[in-house]
Each structure stands twice: as structure tokens, then as C-alpha cells.
C-alpha atoms as a PDB file:
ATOM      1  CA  UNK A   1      16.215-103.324  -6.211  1.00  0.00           C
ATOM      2  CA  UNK A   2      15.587-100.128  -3.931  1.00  0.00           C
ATOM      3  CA  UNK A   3      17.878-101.476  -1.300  1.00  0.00           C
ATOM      4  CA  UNK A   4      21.139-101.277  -3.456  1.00  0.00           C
ATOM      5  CA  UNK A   5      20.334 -97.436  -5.188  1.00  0.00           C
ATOM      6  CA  UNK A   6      22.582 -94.738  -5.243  1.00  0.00           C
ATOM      7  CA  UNK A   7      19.720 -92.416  -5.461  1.00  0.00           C
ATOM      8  CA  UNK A   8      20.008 -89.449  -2.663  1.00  0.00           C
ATOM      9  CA  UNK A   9      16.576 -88.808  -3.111  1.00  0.00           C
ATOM     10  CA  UNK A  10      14.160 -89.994  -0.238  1.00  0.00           C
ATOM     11  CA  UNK A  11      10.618 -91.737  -1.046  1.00  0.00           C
ATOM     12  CA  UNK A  12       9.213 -88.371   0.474  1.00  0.00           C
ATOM     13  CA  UNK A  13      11.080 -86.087  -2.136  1.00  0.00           C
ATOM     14  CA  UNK A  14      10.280 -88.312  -4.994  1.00  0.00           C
ATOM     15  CA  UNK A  15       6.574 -89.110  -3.916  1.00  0.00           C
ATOM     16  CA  UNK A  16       5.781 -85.337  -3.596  1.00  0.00           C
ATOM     17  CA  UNK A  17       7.696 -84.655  -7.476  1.00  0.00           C
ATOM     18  CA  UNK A  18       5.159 -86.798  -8.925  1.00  0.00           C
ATOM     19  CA  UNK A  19       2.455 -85.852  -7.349  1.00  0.00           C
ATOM     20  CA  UNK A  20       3.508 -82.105  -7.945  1.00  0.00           C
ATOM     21  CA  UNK A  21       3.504 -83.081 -11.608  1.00  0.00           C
ATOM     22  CA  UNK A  22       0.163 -84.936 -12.031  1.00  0.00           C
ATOM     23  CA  UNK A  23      -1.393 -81.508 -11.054  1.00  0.00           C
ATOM     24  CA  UNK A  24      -2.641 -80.603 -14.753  1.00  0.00           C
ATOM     25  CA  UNK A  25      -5.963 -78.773 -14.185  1.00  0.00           C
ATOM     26  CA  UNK A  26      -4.608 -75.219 -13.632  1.00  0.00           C
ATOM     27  CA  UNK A  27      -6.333 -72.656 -11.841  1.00  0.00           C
ATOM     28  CA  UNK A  28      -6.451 -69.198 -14.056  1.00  0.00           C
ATOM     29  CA  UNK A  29      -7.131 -67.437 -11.369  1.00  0.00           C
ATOM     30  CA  UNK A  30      -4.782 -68.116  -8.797  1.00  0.00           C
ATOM     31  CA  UNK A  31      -2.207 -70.850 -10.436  1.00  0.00           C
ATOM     32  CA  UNK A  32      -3.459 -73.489  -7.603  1.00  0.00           C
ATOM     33  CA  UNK A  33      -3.144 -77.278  -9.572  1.00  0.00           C
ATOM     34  CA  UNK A  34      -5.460 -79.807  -9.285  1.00  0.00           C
ATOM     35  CA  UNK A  35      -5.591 -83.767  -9.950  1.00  0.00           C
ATOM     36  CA  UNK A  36      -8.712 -83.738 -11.486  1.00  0.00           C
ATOM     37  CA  UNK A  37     -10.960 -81.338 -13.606  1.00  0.00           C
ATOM     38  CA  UNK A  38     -13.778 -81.893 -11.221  1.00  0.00           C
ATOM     39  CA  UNK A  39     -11.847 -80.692  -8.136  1.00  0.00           C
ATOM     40  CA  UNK A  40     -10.713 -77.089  -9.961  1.00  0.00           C
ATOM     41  CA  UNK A  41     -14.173 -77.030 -10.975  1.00  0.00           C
ATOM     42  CA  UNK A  42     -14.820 -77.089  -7.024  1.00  0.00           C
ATOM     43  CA  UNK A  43     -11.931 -74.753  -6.368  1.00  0.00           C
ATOM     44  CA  UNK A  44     -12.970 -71.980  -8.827  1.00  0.00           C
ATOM     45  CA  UNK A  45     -16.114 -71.631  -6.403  1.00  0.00           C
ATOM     46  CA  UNK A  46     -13.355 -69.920  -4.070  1.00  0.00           C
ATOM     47  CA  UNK A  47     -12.916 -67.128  -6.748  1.00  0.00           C
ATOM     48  CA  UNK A  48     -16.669 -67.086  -7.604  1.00  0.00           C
ATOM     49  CA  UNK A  49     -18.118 -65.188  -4.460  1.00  0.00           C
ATOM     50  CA  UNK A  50     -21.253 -68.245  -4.616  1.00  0.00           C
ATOM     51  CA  UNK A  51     -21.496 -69.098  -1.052  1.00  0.00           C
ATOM     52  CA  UNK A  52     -24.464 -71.856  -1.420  1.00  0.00           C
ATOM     53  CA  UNK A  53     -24.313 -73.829   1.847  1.00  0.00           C
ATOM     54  CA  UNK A  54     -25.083 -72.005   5.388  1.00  0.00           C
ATOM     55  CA  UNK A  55     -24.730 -72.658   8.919  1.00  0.00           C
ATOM     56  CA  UNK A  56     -27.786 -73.412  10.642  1.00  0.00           C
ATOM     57  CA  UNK A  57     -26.699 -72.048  13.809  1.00  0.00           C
ATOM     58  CA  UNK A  58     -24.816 -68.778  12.727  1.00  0.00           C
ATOM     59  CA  UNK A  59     -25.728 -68.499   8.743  1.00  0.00           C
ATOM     60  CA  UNK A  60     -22.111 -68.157   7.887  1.00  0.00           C
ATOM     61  CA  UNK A  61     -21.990 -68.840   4.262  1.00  0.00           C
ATOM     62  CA  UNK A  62     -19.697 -71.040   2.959  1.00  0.00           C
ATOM     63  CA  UNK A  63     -19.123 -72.467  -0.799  1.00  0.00           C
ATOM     64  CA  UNK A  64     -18.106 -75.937  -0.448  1.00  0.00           C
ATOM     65  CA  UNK A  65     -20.353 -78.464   1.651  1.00  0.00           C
ATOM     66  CA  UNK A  66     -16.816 -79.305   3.214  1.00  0.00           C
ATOM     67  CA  UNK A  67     -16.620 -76.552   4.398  1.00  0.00           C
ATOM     68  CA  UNK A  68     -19.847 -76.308   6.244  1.00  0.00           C
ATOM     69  CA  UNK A  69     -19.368 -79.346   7.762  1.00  0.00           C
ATOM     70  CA  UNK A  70     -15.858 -78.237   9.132  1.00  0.00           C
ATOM     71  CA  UNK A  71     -17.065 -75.186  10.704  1.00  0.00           C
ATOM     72  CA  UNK A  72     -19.873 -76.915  11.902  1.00  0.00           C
ATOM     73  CA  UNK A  73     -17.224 -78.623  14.273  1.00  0.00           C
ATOM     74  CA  UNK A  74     -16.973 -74.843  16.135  1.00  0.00           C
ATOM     75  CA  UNK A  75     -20.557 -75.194  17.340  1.00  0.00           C
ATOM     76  CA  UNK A  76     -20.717 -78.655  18.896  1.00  0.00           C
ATOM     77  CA  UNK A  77     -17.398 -77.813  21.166  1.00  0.00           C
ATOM     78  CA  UNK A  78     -15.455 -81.428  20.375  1.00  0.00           C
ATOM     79  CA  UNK A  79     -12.178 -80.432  20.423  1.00  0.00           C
ATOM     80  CA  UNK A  80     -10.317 -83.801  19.469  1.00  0.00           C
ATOM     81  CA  UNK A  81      -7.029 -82.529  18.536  1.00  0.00           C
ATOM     82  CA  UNK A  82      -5.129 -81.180  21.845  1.00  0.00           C
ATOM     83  CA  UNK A  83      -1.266 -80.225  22.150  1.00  0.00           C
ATOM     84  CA  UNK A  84       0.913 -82.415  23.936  1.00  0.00           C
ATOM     85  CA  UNK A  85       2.640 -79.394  25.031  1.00  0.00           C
ATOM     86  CA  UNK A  86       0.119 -76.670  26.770  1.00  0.00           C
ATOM     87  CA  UNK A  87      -2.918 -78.895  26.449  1.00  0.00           C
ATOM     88  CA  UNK A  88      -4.368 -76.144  23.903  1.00  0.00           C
ATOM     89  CA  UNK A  89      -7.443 -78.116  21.936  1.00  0.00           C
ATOM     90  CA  UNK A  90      -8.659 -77.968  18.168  1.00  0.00           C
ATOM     91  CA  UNK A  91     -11.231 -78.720  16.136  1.00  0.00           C
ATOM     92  CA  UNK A  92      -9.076 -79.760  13.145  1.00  0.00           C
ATOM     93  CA  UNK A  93      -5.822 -81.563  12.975  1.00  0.00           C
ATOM     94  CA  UNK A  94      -4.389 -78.005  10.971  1.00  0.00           C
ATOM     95  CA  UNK A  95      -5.153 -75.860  13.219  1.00  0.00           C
ATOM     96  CA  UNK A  96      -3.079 -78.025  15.801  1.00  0.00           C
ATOM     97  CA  UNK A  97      -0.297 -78.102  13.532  1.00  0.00           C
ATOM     98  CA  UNK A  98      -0.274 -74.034  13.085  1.00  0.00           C
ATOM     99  CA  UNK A  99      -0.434 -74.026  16.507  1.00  0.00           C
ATOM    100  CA  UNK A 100       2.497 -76.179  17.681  1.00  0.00           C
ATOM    101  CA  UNK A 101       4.920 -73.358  15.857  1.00  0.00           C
ATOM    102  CA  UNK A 102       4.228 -71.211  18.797  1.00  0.00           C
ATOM    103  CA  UNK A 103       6.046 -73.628  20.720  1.00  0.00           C
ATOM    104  CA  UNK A 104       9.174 -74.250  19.129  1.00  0.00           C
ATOM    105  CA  UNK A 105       9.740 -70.010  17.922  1.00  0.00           C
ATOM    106  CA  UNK A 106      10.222 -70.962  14.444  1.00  0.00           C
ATOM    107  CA  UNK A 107       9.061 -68.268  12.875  1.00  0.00           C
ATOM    108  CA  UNK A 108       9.851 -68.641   8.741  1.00  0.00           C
ATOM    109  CA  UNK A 109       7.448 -65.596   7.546  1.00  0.00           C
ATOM    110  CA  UNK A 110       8.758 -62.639   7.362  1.00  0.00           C
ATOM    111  CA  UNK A 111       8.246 -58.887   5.671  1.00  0.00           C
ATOM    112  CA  UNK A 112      10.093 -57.643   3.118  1.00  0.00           C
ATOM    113  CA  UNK A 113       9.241 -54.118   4.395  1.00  0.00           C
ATOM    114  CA  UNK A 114      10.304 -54.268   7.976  1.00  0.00           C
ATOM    115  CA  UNK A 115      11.465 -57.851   8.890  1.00  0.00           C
ATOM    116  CA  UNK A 116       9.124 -58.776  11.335  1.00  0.00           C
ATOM    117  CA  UNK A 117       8.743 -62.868  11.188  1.00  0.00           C
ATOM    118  CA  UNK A 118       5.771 -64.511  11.495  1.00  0.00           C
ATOM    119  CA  UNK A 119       5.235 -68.414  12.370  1.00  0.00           C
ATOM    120  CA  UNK A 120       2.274 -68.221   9.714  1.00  0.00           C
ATOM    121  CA  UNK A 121       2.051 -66.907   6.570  1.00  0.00           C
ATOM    122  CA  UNK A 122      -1.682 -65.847   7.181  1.00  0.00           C
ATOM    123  CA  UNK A 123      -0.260 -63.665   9.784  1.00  0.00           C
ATOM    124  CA  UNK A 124       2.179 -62.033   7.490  1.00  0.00           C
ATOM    125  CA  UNK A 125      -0.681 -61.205   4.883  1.00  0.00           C
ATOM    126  CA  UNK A 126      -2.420 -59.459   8.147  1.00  0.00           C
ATOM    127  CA  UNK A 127       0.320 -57.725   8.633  1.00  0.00           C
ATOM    128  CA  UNK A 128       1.060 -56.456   5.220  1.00  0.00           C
ATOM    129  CA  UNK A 129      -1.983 -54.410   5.279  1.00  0.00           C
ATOM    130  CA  UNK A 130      -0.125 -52.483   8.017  1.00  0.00           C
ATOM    131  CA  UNK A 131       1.982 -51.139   5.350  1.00  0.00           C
ATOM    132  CA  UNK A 132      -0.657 -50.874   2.982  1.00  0.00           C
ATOM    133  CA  UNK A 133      -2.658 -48.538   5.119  1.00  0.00           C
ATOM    134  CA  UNK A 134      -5.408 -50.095   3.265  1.00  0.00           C
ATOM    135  CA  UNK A 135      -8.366 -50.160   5.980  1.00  0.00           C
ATOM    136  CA  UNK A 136     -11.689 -52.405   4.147  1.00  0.00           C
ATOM    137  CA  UNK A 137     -13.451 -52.722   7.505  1.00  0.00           C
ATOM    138  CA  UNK A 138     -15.277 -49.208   8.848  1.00  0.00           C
ATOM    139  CA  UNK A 139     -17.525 -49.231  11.799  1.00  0.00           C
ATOM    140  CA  UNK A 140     -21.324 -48.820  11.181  1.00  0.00           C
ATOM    141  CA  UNK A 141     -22.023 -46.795  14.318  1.00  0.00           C
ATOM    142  CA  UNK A 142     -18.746 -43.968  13.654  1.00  0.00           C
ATOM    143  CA  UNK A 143     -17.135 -44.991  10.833  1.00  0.00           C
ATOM    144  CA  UNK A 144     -13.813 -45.693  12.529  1.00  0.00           C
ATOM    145  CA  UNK A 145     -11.462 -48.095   9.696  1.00  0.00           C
ATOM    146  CA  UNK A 146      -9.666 -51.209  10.505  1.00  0.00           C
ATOM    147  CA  UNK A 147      -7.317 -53.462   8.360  1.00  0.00           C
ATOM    148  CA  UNK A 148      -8.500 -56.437  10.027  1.00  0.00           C
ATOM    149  CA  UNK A 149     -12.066 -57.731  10.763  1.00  0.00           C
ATOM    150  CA  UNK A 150     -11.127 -59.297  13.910  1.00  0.00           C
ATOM    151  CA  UNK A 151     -10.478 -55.786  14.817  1.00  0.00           C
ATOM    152  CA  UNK A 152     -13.318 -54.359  14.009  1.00  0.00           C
ATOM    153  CA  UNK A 153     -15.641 -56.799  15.847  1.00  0.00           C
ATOM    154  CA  UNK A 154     -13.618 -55.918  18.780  1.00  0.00           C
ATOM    155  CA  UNK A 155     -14.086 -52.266  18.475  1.00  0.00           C
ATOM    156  CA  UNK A 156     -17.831 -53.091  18.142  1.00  0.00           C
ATOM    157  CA  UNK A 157     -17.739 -53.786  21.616  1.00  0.00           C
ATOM    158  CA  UNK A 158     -17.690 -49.920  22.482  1.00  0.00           C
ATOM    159  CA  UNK A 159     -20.810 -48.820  21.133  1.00  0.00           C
ATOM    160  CA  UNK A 160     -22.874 -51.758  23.415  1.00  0.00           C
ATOM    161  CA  UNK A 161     -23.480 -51.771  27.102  1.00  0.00           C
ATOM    162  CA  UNK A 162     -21.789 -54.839  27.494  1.00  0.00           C
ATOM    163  CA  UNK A 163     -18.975 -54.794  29.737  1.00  0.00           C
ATOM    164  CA  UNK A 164     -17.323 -58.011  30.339  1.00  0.00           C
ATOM    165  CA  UNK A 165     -14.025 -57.467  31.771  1.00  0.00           C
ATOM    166  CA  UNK A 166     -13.977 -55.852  34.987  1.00  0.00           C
ATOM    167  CA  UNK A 167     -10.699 -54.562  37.326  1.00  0.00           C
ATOM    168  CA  UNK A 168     -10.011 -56.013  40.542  1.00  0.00           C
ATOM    169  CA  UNK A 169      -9.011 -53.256  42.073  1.00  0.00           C
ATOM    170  CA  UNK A 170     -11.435 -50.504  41.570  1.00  0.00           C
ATOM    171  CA  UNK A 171     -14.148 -52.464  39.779  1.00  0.00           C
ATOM    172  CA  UNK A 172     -13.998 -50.238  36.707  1.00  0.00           C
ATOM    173  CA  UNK A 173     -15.386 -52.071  33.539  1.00  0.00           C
ATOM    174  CA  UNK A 174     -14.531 -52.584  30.171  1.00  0.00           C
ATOM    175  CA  UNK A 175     -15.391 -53.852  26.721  1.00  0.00           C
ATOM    176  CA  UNK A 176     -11.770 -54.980  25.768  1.00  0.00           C
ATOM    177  CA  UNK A 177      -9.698 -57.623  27.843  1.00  0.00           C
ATOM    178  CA  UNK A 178      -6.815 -55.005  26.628  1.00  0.00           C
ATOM    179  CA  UNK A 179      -8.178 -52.238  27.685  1.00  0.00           C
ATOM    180  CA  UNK A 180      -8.254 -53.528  31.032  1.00  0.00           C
ATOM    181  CA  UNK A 181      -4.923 -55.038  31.013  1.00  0.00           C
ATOM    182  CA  UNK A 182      -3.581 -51.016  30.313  1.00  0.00           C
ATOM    183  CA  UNK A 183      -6.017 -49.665  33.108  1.00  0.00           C
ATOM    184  CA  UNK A 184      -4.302 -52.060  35.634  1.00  0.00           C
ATOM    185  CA  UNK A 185      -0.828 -50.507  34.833  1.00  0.00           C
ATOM    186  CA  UNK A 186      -2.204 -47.140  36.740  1.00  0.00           C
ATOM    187  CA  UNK A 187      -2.559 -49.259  40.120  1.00  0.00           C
ATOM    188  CA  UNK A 188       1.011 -50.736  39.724  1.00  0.00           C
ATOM    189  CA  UNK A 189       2.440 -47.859  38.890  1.00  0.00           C
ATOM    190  CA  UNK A 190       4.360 -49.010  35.526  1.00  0.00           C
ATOM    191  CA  UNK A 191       3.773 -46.912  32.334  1.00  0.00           C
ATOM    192  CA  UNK A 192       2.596 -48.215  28.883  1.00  0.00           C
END
């Protein structure tokens, strides 16, 4: 009778042991475990570079069909997933949860080279490439180097005419919304 056990363990604890366990399709690539041989045999498309299913809209590539159809999500705009906190919405239910750690400061990521924390351990892999120095993302118009792609796409901005952000003040333009936010400190008076 599970009313009258001694065990400390909670249904939680126990459920997630044997699930952990019943993971016996190994990934040799990465150690990731899988239920099923079918689903590793899905996964190891992740290590395989094939990227056989494309957005309509943008041509991203992606290599599950799931995958696809979750991205797909971006370009319709439904946001169903919205934060009782800031009213922030997602497409997907994760995203929400990542999200909601900005709110309560919990920050469990952190680097073993300078201690900066990080609420997500994506985050903390962006930032390790700080230390790295490693740069895999160069500009095709001046070859400038960037550890992150994000970055890069931003710096892109430079070499067009488009100039979307635009000071109140003088009316001086800009690519960058940071760019404009350091221009603004000259009219206040404050340094960087």
C-alpha cells in the first residue's frame, strides 16, 4: 500500500529514475539516450549536417519535420504562451519557461573562468567563446570576426543605407538601437 511506505522518495524522483534508465539507444556522438532505436535514428540527423525540410517563407533549413513546423510558428505571429508577469509572449511553451528565469534572478550557469552566472546554459556556451577568442563568423563586406552570429547580423547593418533608429534630439541616425542609446549620453552629459 503506497499510503503506509517509508520510502523518502517522491513519485517525481522515482518516475524520472526509471525513465532515466529505459534510455538504452545511446547516442555515440554526443551520449544523448533515447527510448527507442527509431528516435536516435532521428537524433543522429542533428550530428549529420542533412537539413532536408525548408521554410517556405525564409528557406531556413531544418532536419527534422518537427522542427519546421515549430519555426513555422515565428512566421504566422500566434504567440499563445504569454508571462503572467511582464506580459512577454512566445511561440512555444520553452521558450516561456527560459524566459520566466529573468524574473525571479536565479541565475544557476556560471563560468569556470570568470564566474559570471547565467540563467541559461545556452548563454554560458555564448559566453565561453569570449574566452576562447574563437571568432567563426567574419563579415563578407570587411571581414570584421564575431563569436556570435547574432552579432554579426547586427554589424551587417553598417554596410546598408538603412537607418532605423533615429535620436530625438538632433535627428542623427543609426543602424544599431545601441549605438543610439551611447550617442544620447553626449546630450545628457553622462560618460560611457
Amino acid at each position: 500500500d503506497p499510503s503506509t511506505s517509508t520510502s523518502t522518495s517522491s513519485p517525481e524522483t522515482v518516475n524520472r529514475v526509471k525513465k532515466s534508465s529505459k534510455r538504452r539507444h545511446i547516442c555515440e556522438v554526443c551520449n544523448k539516450g533515447c527510448l527507442h532505436a527509431g528516435h536516435l535514428k532521428q537524433h543522429m540527423l542533428v550530428h549529420s549536417g542533412q537539413k532536408d525540410f525548408v521554410c517556405d517563407v525564409c528557406k531556413k533549413a531544418f532536419n527534422q519535420a518537427s522542427n519546421l513546423k515549430t519555426h513555422k510558428l515565428i512566421h504566422t505571429g500566434q504567440k499563445n504562451f504569454v508571462c503572467d508577469v511582464c506580459s512577454k509572449a512566445f511561440t512555444h511553451a520553452g521558450n516561456l519557461k527560459k524566459h520566466k528565469l529573468i524574473h525571479t534572478g536565479q541565475k544557476n550557469f556560471v563560468c569556470d573562468v570568470c564566474s559570471k552566472a547565467f540563467a541559461q546554459p545556452v548563454h554560458l556556451k555564448e559566453h565561453m567563446l569570449i574566452h576562447t577568442g574563437q571568432k567563426n563568423f567574419a563579415c563578407d563586406v570587411c571581414s570584421k570576426a564575431f563569436t556570435l552570429a547574432h552579432h554579426l547580423k547586427l554589424h551587417k547593418l553598417i554596410h546598408t543605407a538603412q537607418k532605423h533608429f533615429v535620436c530625438d534630439v538632433c535627428n542623427k541616425t543609426f543602424t544599431q538601437a545601441g549605438s543610439l542609446k551611447t550617442h544620447k549620453l553626449i546630450h545628457t552629459g553622462q560618460t560611457v
